[in-house]
Protein backbone atom coordinates (compact mmCIF):
# COMPACT_ATOMS: atom_id res chain seq x y z
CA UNK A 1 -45.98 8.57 93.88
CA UNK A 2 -44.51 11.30 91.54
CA UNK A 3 -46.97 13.62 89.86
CA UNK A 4 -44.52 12.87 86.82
CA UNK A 5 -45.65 8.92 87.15
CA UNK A 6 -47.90 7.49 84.67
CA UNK A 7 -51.33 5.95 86.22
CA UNK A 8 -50.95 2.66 86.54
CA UNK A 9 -47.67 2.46 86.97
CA UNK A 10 -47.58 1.64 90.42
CA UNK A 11 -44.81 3.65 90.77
CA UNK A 12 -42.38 1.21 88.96
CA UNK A 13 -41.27 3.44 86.35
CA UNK A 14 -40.70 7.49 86.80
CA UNK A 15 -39.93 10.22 84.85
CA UNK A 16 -37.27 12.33 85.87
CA UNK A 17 -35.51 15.32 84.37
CA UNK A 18 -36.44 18.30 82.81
CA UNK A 19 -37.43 17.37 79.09
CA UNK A 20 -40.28 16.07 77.70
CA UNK A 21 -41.47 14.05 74.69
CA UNK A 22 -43.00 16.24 71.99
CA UNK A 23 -46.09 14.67 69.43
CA UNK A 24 -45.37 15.15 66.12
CA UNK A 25 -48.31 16.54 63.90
CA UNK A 26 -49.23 14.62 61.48
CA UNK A 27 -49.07 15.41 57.43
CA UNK A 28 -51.72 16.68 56.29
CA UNK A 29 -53.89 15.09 53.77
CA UNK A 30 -53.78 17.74 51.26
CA UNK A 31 -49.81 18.11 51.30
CA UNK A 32 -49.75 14.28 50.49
CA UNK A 33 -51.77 15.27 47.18
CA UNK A 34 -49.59 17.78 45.95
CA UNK A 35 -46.44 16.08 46.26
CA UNK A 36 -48.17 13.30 44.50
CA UNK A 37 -49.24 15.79 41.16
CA UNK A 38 -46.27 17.58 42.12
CA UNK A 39 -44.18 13.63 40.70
CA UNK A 40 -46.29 13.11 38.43
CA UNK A 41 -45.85 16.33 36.53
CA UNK A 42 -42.12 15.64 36.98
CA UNK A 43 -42.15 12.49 35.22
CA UNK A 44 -44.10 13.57 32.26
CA UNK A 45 -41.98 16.59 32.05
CA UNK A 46 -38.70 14.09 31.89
CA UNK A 47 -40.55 11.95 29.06
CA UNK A 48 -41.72 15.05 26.91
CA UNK A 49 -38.13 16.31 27.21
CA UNK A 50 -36.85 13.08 26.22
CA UNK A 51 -38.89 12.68 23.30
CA UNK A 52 -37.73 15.91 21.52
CA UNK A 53 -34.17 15.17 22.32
CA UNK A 54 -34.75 11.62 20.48
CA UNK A 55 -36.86 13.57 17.56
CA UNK A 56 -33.84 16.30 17.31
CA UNK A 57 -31.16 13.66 16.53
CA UNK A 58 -32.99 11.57 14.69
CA UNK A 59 -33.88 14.91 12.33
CA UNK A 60 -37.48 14.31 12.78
CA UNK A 61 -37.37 10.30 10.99
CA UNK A 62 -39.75 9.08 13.86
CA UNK A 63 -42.59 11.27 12.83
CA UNK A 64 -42.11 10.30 9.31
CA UNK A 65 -41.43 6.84 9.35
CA UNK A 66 -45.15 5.85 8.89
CA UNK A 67 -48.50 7.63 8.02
CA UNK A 68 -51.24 8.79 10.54
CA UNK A 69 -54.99 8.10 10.32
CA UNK A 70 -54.68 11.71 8.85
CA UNK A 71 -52.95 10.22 5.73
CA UNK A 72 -55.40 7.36 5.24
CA UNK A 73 -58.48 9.67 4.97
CA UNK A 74 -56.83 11.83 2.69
CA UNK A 75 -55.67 9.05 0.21
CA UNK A 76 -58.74 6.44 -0.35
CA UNK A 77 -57.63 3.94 -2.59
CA UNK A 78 -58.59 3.36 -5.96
CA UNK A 79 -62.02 1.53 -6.47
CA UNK A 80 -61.56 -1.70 -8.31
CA UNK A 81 -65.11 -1.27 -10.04
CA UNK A 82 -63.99 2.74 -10.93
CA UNK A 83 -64.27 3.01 -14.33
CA UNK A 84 -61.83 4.68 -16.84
CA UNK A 85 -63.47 7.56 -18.70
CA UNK A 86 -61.20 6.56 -21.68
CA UNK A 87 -62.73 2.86 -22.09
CA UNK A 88 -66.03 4.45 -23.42
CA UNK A 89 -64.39 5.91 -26.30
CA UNK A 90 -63.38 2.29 -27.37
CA UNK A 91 -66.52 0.98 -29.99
CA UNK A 92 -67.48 -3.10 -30.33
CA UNK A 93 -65.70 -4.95 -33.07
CA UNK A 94 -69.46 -4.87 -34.43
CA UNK A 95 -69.29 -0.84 -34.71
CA UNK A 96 -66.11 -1.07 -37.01
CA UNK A 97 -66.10 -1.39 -40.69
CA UNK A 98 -62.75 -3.12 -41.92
CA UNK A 99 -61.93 -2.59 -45.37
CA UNK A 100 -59.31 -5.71 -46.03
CA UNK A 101 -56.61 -5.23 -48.57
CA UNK A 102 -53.37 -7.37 -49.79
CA UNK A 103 -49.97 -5.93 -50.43
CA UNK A 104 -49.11 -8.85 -51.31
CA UNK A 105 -48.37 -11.25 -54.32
CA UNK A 106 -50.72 -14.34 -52.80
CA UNK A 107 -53.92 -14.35 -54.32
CA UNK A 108 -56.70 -15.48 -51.75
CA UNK A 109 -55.02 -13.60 -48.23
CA UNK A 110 -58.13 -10.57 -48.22
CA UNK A 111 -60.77 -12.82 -48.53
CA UNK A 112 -59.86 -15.16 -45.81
CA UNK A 113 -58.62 -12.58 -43.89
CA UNK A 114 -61.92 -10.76 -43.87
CA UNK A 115 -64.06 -14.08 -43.49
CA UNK A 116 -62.30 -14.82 -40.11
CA UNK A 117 -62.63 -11.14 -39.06
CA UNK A 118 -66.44 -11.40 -39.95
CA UNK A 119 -66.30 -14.30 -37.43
CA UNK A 120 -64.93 -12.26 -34.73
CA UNK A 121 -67.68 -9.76 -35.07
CA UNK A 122 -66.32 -6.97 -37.13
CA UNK A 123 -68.11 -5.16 -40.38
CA UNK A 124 -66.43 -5.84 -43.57
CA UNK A 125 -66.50 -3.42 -46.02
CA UNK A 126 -64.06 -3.43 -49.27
CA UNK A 127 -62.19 -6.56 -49.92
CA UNK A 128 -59.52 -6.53 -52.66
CA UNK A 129 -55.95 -5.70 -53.60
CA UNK A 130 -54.32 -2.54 -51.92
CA UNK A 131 -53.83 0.71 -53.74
CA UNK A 132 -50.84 1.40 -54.97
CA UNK A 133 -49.35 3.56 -52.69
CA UNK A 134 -49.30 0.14 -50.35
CA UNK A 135 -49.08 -2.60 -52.99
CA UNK A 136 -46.02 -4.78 -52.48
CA UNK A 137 -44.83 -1.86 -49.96
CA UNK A 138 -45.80 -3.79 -46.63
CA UNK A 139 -42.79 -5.35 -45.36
CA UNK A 140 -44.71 -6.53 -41.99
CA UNK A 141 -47.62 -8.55 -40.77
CA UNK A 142 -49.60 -5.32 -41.96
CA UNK A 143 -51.13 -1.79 -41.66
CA UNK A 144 -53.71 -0.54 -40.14
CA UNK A 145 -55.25 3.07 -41.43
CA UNK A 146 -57.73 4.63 -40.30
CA UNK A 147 -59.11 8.57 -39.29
CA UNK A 148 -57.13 10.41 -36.78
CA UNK A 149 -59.95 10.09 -34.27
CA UNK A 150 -59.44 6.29 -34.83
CA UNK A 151 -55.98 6.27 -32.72
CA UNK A 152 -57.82 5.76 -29.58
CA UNK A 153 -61.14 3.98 -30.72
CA UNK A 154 -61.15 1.92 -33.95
CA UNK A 155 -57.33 1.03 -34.84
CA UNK A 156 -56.20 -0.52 -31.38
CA UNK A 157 -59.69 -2.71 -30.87
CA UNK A 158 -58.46 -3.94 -34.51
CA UNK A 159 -54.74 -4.18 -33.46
CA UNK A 160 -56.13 -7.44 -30.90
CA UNK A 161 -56.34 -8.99 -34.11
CA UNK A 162 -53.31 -8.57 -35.70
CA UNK A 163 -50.14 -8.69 -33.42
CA UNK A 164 -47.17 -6.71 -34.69
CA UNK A 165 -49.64 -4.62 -37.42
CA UNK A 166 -48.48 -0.63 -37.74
CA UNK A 167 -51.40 1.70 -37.39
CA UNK A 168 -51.37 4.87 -39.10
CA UNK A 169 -53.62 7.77 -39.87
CA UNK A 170 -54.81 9.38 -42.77
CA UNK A 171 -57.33 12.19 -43.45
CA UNK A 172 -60.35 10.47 -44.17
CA UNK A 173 -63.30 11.57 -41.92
CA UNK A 174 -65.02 7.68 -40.92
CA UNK A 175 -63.39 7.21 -37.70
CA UNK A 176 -65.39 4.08 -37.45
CA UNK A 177 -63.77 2.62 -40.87
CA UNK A 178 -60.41 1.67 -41.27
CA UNK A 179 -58.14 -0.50 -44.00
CA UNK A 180 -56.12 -3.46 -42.73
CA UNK A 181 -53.50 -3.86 -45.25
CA UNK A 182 -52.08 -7.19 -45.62
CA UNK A 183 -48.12 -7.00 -45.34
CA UNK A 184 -45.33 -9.69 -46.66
CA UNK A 185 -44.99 -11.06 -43.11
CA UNK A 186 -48.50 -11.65 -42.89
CA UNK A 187 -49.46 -15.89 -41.75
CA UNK A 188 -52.48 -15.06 -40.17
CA UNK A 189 -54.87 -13.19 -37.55
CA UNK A 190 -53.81 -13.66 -33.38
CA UNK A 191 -55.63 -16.61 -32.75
CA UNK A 192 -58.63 -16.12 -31.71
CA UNK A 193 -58.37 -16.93 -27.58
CA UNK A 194 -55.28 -14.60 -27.41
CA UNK A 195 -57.18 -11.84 -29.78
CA UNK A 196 -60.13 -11.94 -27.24
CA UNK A 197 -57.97 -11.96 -23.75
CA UNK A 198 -55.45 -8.89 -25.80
CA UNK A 199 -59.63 -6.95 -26.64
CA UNK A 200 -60.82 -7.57 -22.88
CA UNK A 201 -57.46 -6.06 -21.60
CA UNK A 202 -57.54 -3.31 -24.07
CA UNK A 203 -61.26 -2.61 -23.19
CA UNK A 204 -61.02 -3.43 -19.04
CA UNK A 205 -58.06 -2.59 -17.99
CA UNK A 206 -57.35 -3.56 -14.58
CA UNK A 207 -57.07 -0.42 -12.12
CA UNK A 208 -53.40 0.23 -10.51
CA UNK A 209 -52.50 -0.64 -7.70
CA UNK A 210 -52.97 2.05 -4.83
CA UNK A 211 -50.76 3.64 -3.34
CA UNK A 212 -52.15 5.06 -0.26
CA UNK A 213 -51.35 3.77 2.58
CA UNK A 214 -52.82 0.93 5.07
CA UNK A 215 -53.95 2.25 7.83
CA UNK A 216 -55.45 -0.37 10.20
């Protein structure tokens, strides 16, 4: 038997020639890792590019088409129970003294007039005929005079009462008294359940709606 024959072989199969099979190494471990990062870094490469190619046609709309959790803690939304600093400056119908006054020819008007306004809760103060720089010169429902610092306290909590009524100033110094002067279009006071609903809005507004965004 051949030195070249494998043991066992019983001679049945022989190697002849001059060549020989060579063993292949085997990879090594740590050559199997890099090529692995080595794809991996390829592929996030290939998506990064990809995304600025999409954000450079689209002029940047992908960024901007919605806000980040950045945006929401910047921008709370308005409190429903905030208050308005300007609603404090707005007295009670009880802290207003109404002086009521007809421009017009029908006798009785100032007296009702102020009876139903006593009602509602206001002060009365003067009731009679207006002076004559309004007498017969009231071509509405009526006027409402009053201080200059009763523009945005005394005259619109009054205005609930009479829909349509002009306010204007004058240069008395009782922003807390003002004249309603009865006009020749005058019927009668808002009735009452639309007076009350127009003095609740005027004195609790309801708070805008925000407009911050929602952020989930």
């Amino acid at each position: 038997m051949s030195m070249l024959t494998p043991p066992g072989m019983g001679g049945k199969y022989r190697i002849t020639g001059d060549k020989y099979p060579r063993m292949r190494r085997g990879r090594s471990r740590s050559r199997i890792v890099l090529a692995v990062i080595a794809s991996v870094a390829a592929i996030g490469l290939i998506g990064w590019g990809s995304l600025q190619l999409v954000d450079v046609f689209t002029g940047g709309k992908a960024s901007a088409a919605g806000p980040g959790p950045a945006d929401c803690k910047k921008r709370p939304s308005a409190s429903p129970d905030a208050a308005d600093p300007a609603d404090a400056k707005l007295p009670a119908p009880a802290q207003i003294k109404v002086n009521v006054l007809n421009a017009t020819p029908r006798g009785g008007l100032a007296k009702e007039t102020a009876d139903e306004l006593k009602k509602r809760g206001f002060k009365i103060g003067d009731v009679g005929n207006a002076t004559k720089a309004y007498d017969k010169k009231v071509k509405g429902a009526g006027v409402l005079l009053g201080a200059k610092k009763a523009t945005g306290a005394a005259l619109p909590v009054l205005g609930t009462q009479l829909a349509g009524a002009e306010q204007k100033t004058d240069g008395r110094a009782k922003p807390a008294e003002v004249d309603l002067i009865i006009g020749t279009k005058f019927k009668a006071l808002t009735a009452k359940p639309a007076a009350d609903k127009a003095l609740a809005a005027l004195t609790h507004p309801k708070p805008a709606p925000s407009s911050s965004p929602t952020c989930s």
